[in-house]
Protein backbone atom coordinates (compact mmCIF):
# COMPACT_ATOMS: atom_id res chain seq x y z
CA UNK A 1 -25.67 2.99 27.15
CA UNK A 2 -23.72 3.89 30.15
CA UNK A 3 -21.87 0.38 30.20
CA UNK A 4 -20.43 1.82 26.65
CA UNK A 5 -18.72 4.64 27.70
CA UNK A 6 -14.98 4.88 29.18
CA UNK A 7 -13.32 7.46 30.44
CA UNK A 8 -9.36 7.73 29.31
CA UNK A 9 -7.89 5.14 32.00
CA UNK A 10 -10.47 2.56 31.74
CA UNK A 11 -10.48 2.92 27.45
CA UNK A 12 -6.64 2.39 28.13
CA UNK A 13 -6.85 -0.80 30.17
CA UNK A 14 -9.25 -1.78 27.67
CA UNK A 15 -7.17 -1.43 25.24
CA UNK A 16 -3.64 -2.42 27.62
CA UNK A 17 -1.98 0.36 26.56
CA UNK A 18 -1.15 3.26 28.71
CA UNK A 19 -3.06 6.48 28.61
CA UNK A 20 -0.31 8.20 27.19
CA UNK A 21 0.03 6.03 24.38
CA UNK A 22 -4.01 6.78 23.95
CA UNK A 23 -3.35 10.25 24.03
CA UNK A 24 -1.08 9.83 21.14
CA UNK A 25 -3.92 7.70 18.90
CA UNK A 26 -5.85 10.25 19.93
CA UNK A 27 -3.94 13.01 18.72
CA UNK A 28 -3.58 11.27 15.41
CA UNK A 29 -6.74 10.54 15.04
CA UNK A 30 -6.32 6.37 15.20
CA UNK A 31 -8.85 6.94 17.91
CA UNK A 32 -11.57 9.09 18.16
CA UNK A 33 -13.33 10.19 21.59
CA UNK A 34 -17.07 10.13 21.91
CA UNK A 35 -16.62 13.58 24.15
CA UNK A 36 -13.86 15.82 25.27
CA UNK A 37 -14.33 18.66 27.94
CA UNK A 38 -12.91 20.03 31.32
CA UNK A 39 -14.06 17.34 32.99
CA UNK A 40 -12.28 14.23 30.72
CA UNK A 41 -12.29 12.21 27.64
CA UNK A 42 -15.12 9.91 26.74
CA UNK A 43 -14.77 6.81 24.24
CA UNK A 44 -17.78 4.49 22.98
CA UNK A 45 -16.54 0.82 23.41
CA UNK A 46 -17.59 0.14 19.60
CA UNK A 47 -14.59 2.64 18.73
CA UNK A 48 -11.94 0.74 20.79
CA UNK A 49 -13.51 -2.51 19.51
CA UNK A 50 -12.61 -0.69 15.99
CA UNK A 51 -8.89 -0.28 17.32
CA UNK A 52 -8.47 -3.91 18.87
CA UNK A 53 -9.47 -5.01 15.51
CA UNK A 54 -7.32 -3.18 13.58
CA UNK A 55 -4.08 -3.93 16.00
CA UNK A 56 -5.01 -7.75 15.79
CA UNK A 57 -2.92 -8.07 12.34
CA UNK A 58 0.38 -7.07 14.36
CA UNK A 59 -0.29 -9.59 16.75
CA UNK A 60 -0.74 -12.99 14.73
CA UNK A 61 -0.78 -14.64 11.67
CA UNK A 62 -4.57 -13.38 10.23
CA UNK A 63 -6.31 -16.26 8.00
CA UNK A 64 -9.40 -14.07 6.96
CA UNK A 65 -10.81 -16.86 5.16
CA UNK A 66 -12.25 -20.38 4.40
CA UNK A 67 -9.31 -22.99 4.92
CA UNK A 68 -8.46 -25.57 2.00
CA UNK A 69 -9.76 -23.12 -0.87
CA UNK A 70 -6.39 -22.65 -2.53
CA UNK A 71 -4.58 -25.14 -4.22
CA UNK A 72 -0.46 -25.46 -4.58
CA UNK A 73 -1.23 -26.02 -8.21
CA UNK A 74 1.77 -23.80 -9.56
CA UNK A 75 5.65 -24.41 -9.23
CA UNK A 76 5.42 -20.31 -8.06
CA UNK A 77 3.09 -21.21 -5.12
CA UNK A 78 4.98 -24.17 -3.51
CA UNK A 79 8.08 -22.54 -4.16
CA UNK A 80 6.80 -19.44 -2.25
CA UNK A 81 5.52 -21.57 0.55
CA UNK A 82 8.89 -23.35 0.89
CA UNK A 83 10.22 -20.02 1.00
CA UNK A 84 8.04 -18.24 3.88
CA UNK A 85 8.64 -21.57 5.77
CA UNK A 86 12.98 -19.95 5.53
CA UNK A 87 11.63 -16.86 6.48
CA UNK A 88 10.12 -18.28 10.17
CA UNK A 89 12.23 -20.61 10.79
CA UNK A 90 15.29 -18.91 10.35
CA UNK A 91 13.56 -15.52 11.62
CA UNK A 92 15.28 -13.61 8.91
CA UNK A 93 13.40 -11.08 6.32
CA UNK A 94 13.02 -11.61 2.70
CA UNK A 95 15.66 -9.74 1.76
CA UNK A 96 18.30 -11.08 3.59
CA UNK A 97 16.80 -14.76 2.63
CA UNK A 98 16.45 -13.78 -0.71
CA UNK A 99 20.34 -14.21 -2.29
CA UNK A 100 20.92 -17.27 0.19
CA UNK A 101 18.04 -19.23 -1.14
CA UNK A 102 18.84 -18.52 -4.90
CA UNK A 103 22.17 -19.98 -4.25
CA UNK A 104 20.53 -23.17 -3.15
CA UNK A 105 17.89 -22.83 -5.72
CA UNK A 106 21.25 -24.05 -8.01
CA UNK A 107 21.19 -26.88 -6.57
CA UNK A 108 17.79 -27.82 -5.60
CA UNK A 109 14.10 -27.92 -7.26
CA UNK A 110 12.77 -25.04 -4.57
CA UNK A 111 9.43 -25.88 -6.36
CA UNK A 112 8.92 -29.18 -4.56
CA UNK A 113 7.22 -29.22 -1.15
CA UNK A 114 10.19 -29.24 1.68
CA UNK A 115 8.53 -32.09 3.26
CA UNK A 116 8.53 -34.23 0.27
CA UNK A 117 10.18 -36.64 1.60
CA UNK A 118 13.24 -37.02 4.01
CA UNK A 119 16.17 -36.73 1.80
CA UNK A 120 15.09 -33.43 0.38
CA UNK A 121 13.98 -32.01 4.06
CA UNK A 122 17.94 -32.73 5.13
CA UNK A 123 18.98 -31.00 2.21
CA UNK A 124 17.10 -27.91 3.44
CA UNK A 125 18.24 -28.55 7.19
CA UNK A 126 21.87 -29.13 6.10
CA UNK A 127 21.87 -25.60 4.10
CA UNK A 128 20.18 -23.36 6.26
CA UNK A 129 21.29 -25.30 9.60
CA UNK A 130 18.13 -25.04 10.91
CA UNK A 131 16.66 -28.33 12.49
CA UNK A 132 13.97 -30.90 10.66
CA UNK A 133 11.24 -30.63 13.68
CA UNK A 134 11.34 -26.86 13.57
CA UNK A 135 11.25 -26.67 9.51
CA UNK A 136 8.27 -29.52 9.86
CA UNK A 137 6.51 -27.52 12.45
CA UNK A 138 6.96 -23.83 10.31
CA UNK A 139 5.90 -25.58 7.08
CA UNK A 140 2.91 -27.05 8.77
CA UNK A 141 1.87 -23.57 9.80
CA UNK A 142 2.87 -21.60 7.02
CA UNK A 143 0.96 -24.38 4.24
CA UNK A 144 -2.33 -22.98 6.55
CA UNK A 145 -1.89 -19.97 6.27
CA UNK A 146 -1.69 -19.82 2.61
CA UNK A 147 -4.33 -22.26 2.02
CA UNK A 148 -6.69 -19.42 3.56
CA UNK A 149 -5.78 -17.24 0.25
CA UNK A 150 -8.68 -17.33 -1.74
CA UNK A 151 -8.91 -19.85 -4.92
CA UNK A 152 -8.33 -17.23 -7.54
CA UNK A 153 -5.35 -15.63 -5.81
CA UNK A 154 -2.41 -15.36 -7.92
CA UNK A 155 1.18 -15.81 -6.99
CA UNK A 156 3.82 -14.45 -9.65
CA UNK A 157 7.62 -14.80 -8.78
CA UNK A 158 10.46 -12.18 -9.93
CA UNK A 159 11.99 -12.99 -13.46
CA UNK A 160 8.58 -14.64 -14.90
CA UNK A 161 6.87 -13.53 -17.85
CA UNK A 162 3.42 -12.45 -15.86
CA UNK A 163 5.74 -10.15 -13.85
CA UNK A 164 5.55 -6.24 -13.91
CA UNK A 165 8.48 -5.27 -16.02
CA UNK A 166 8.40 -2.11 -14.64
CA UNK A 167 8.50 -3.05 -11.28
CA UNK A 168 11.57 -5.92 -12.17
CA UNK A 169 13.34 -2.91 -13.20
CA UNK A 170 14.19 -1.73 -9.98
CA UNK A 171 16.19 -3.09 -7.17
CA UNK A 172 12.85 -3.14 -5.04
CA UNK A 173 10.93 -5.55 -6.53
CA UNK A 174 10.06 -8.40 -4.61
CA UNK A 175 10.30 -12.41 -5.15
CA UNK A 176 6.82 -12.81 -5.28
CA UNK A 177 4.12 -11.11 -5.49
CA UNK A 178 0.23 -12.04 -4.19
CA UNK A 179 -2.42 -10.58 -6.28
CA UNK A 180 -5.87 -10.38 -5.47
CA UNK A 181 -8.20 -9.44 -8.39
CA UNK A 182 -7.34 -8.17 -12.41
CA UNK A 183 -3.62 -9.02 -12.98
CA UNK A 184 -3.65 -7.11 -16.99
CA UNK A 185 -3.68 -4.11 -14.78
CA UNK A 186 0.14 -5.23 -14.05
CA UNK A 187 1.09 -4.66 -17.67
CA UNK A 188 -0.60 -0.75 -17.91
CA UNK A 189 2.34 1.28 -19.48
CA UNK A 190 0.34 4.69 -17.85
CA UNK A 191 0.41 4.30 -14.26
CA UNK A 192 0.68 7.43 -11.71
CA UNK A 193 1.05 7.18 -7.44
CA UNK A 194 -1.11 9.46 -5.57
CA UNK A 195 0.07 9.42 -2.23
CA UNK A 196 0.08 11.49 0.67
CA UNK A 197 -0.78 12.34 4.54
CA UNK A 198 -3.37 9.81 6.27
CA UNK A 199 -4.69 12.87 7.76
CA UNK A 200 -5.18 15.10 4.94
CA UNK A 201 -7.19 18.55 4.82
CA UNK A 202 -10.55 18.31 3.42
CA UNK A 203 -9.00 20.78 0.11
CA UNK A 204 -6.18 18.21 -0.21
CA UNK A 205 -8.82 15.22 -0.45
CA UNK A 206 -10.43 17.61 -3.08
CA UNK A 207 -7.68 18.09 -5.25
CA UNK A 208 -7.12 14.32 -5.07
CA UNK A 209 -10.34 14.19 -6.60
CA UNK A 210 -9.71 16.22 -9.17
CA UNK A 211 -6.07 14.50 -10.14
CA UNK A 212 -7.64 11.42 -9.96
CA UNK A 213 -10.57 12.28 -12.76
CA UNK A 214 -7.93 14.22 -14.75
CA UNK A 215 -5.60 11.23 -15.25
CA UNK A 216 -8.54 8.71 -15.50
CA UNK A 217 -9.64 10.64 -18.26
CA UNK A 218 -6.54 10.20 -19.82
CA UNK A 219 -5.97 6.69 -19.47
CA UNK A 220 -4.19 6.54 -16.66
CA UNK A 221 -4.34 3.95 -14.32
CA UNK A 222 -4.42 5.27 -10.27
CA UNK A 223 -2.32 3.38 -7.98
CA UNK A 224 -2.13 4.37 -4.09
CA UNK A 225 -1.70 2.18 -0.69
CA UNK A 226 -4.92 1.65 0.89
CA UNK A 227 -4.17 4.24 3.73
CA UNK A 228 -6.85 6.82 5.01
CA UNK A 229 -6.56 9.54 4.11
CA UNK A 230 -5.25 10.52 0.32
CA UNK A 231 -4.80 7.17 -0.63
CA UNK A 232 -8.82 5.84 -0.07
CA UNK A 233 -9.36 9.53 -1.69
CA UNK A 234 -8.15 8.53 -4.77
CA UNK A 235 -8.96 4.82 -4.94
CA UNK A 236 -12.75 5.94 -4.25
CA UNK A 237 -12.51 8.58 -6.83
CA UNK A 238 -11.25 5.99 -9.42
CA UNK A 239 -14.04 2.96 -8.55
CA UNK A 240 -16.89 6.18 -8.57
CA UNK A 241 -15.64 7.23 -12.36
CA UNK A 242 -14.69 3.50 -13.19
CA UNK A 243 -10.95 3.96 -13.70
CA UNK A 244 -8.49 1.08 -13.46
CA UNK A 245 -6.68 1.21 -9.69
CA UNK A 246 -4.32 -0.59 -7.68
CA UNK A 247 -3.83 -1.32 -4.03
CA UNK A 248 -0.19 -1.66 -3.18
CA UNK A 249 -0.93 -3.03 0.58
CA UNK A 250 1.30 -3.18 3.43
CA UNK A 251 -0.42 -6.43 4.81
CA UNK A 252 -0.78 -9.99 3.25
CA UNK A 253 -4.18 -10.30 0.88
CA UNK A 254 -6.43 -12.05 4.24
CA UNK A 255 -5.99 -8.86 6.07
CA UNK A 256 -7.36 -5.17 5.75
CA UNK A 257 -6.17 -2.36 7.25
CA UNK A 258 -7.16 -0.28 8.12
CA UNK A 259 -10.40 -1.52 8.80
CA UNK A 260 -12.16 1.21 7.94
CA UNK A 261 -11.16 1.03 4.06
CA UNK A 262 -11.95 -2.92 4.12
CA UNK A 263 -15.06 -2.49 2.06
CA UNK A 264 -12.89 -0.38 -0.50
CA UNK A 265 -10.01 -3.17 -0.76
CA UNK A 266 -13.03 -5.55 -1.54
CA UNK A 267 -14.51 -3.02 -4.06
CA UNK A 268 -10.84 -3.07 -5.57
CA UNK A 269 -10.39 -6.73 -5.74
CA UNK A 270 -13.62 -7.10 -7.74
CA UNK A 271 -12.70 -4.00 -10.17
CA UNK A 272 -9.45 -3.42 -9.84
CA UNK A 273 -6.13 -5.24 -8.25
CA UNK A 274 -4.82 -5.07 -5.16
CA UNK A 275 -0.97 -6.46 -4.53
CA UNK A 276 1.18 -7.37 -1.21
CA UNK A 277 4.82 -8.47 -1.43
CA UNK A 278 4.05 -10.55 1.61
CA UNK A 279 3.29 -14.20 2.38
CA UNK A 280 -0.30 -14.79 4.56
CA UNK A 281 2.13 -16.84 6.81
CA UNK A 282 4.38 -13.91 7.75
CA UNK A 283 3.06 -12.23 10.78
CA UNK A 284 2.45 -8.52 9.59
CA UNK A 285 5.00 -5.51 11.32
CA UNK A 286 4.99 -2.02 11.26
CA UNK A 287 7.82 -1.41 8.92
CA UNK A 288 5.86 -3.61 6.32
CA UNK A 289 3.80 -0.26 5.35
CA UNK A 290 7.09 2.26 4.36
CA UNK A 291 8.54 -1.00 2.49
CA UNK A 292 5.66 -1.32 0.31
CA UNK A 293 6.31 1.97 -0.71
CA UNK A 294 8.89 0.73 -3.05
CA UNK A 295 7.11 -1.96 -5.03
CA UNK A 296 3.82 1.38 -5.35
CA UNK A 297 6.83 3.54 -6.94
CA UNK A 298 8.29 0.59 -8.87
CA UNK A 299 4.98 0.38 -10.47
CA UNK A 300 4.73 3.96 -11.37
CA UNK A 301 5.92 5.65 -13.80
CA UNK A 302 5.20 9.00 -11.83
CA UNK A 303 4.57 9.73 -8.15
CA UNK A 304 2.50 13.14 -6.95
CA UNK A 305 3.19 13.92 -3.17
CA UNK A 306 -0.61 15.21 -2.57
CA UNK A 307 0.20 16.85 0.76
CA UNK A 308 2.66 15.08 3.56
CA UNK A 309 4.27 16.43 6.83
CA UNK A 310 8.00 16.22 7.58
CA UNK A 311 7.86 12.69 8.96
CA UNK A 312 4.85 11.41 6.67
CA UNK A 313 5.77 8.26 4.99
CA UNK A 314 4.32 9.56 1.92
CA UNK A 315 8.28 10.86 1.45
CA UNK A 316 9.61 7.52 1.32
CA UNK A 317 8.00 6.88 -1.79
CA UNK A 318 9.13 9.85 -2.99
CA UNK A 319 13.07 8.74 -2.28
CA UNK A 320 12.29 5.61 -3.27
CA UNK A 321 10.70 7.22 -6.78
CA UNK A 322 14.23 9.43 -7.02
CA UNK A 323 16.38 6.65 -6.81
CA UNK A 324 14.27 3.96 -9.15
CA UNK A 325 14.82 7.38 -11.62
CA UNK A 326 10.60 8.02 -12.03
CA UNK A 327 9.29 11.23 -11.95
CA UNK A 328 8.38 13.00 -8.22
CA UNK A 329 6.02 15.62 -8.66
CA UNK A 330 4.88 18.22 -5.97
CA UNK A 331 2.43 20.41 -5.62
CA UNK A 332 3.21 24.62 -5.67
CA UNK A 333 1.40 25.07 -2.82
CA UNK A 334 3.60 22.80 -0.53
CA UNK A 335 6.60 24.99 -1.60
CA UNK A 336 4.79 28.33 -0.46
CA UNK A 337 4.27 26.91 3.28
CA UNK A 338 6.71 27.95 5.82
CA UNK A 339 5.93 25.21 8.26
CA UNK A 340 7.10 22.73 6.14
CA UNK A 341 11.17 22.25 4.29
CA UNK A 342 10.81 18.71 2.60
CA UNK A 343 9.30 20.38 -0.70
CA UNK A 344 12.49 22.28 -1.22
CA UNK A 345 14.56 19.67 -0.05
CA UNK A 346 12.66 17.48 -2.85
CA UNK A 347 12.88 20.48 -5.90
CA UNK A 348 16.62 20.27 -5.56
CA UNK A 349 17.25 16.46 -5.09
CA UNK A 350 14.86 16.71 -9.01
CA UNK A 351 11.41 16.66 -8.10
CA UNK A 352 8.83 19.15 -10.16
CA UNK A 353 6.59 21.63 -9.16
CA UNK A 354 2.85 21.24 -10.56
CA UNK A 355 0.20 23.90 -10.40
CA UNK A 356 -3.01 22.08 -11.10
CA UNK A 357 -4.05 18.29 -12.69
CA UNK A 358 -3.73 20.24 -16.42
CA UNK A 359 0.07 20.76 -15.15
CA UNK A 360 0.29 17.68 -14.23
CA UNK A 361 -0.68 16.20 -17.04
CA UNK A 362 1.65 18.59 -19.29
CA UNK A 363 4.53 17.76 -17.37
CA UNK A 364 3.86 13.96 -17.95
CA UNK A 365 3.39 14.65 -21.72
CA UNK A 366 7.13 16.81 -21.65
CA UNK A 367 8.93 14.24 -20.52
CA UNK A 368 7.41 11.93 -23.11
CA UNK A 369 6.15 9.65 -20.09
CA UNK A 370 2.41 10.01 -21.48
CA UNK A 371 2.61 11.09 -25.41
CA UNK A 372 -0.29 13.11 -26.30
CA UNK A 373 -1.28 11.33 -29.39
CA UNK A 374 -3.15 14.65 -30.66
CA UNK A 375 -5.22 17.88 -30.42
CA UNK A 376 -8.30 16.58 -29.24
CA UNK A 377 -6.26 14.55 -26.52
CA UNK A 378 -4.63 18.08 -25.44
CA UNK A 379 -7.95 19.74 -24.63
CA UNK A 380 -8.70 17.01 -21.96
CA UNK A 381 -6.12 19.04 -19.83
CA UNK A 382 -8.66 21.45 -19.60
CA UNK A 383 -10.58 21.06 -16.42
CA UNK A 384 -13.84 22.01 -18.41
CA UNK A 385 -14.37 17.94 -18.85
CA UNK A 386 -13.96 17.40 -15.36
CA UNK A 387 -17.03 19.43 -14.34
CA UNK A 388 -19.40 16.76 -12.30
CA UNK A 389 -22.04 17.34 -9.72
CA UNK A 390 -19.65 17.26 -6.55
CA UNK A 391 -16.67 19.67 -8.29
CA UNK A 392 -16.66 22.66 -6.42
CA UNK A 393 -16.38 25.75 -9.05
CA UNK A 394 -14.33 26.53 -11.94
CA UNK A 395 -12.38 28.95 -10.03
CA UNK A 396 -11.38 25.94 -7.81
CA UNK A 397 -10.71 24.11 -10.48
CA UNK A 398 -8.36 26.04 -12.20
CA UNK A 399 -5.73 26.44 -9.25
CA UNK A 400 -5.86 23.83 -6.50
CA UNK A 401 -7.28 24.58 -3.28
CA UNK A 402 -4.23 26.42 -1.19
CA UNK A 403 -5.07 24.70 2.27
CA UNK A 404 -2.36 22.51 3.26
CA UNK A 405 -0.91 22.09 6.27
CA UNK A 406 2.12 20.46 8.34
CA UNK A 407 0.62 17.09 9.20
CA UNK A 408 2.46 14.32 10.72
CA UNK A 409 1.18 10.62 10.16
């Protein structure tokens, strides 16, 4: 047992990171000590295996699965291989690729393999003025990488019929998309973002729970990122009740993080749907997770801040729901804190204040987002059908739980 435990320099070098930079996961809580007194900080080596794993997808291209299962069987598939090959070898992102390759898409079939033969390789060389050995040696990877996707994996391209109009709406939404699991779900006209701090208060994951039944009940399909916190909150709540959900991930489909919620994202691809804008050969960076933001407001018709600190990335979503001109709604109790100024910041830019789910719901119905179709539908805002054996009281219930606090992700 002894071999298993590290004090903070040795769980460091274990890690080969400093011990300051562990004192920061510590802090927010990306890694959590076995023991921590006067005389140091203890860690179990099965929690820094935990973290290794986790930090693994930033370091390398991640197959997570069987190779040769998926087949380049659609004009969308080879198309988006060809085009992750132009993201590598040209070590550009997709946005800046994006234009540049639709201009050659004028003039070329895109939706033939690169390397089908010579003539079509020096096109591609000749355009992007990038040599033939190094676009050989990036398609070579890339065309392993994807054919680690699993067999039923979809791959839908911008502009196509099988693509969210919602999210084509918006100047966000990606070339392709990867789905993993029910695509219909794409085409749900009553969609709502729950979204909020990775480490939320236990009364903020409560009144996640209690959003998340109150718009399941009404048809409304949950959509959140994956993260801890809020967003596995509400995904759980929604696979408990069976409500439709979607995972709007900040990874490619062979990877899950954090690893903790990997057994949720597999829950979600059998019942639900779980979506990445980016390609299993693009090696996965940090500033993947606020971009993905976008394409989970793009899908929404409504985003609820749940609770977020000044720096949480929960508010990028909510700029990103202002400007794609979708509803931003926030709860009271954020406004009443003085340790916090986004929610006032976010009341004047247009979002809403919301008391309870009921509000939530009403203010959904007033802007004709969600028509009430009748009576009966109204009294489902009451929070009488929400009573179930983990619901706290009907006090509770009526107001949200008041603890929130200034968290920072």
């Amino acid at each position: 047992m002894a071999e298993k435990l590290l004090f903070a320099k040795e769980a460091a070098e274990y890690l080969n990171i400093t011990t300051q930079r562990l004192n920061i996961l510590v802090k927010e809580g990306k890694v959590k000590p076995l023991k921590k007194n006067l005389s140091g900080t203890v860690f179990h080596i099965d929690e820094l295996d935990r973290r290794k794993e986790e930090l693994k997808i930033f370091d390398k291209i991640s197959p997570g699965g069987k190779k040769g299962m998926f087949q380049f069987d659609t004009t969308e598939k080879r198309e988006a291989l060809n085009f992750s090959t132009l993201i590598n070898a040209l070590e550009i992102t997709e946005q800046r690729l994006d234009p540049i390759f639709t201009d050659f898409s004028k003039e070329t079939d895109v939706s033939v393999f690169m390397t089908h033969d010579e003539s079509l390789l020096g096109k591609y060389s000749g355009y992007f003025k990038v040599g033939v050995e190094r676009l050989k040696k990036e398609f070579d990877i890339a065309c392993r990488a994807f054919s680690n996707l699993k067999p039923t994996d979809e791959i839908i391209k911008r502009g196509a019929h099988d693509y969210s109009p919602l999210l084509a709406e918006t100047q966000q939404a990606p070339r392709f998309l990867y789905l993993r699991g029910n695509k219909s779900l794409l085409f749900e006209e009553r969609t709502v973002a729950l979204v909020g701090s990775r480490r939320a208060t236990e009364s903020a994951k409560e009144n996640t729970r209690l959003l998340t039944i109150a718009l399941g009940n009404n048809g409304i399909t949950i959509i959140s990122g994956l993260a801890r916190g809020i967003d596995v909150t509400a995904h759980k709540t929604a696979l408990e009740y069976g409500f439709n959900t979607i995972a709007v991930i900040g990874t490619n489909l062979n990877q899950y993080y954090p690893i903790d919620n990997k057994e949720v994202q597999m829950e979600i691809e059998k019942k639900g749907l779980v979506i990445s804008q980016f390609s299993p050969a693009i090696k996965t960076q940090k500033w993947f997770f606020p971009l993905r933001n976008g394409v989970m407001s793009g899908l929404s018709l409504a985003t609820v801040i749940m609770e977020a600190g000044e720096t949480s990335g929960a508010l990028k979503q909510a700029d990103f729901a202002l400007k794609q001109n979708r509803k931003v709604l926030i709860p009271k109790t954020a406004l009443e804190l003085k340790t916090i100024t986004w929610p006032a910041r976010y009341v004047e830019r247009g979002a809403e204040v919301v008391e309870n789910p009921k509000n939530v719901l009403e203010k959904l119905a007033e802007s004709k987002i969600f028509k009430l179709e009748n009576e009966e539908t109204c009294k489902q805002l009451s929070f009488d059908v929400l009573s179930d054996e983990n619901a706290k009281s009907k006090t509770v219930k009526e107001k949200w739980t008041t603890q929130v606090v200034n968290l920072v992700l």
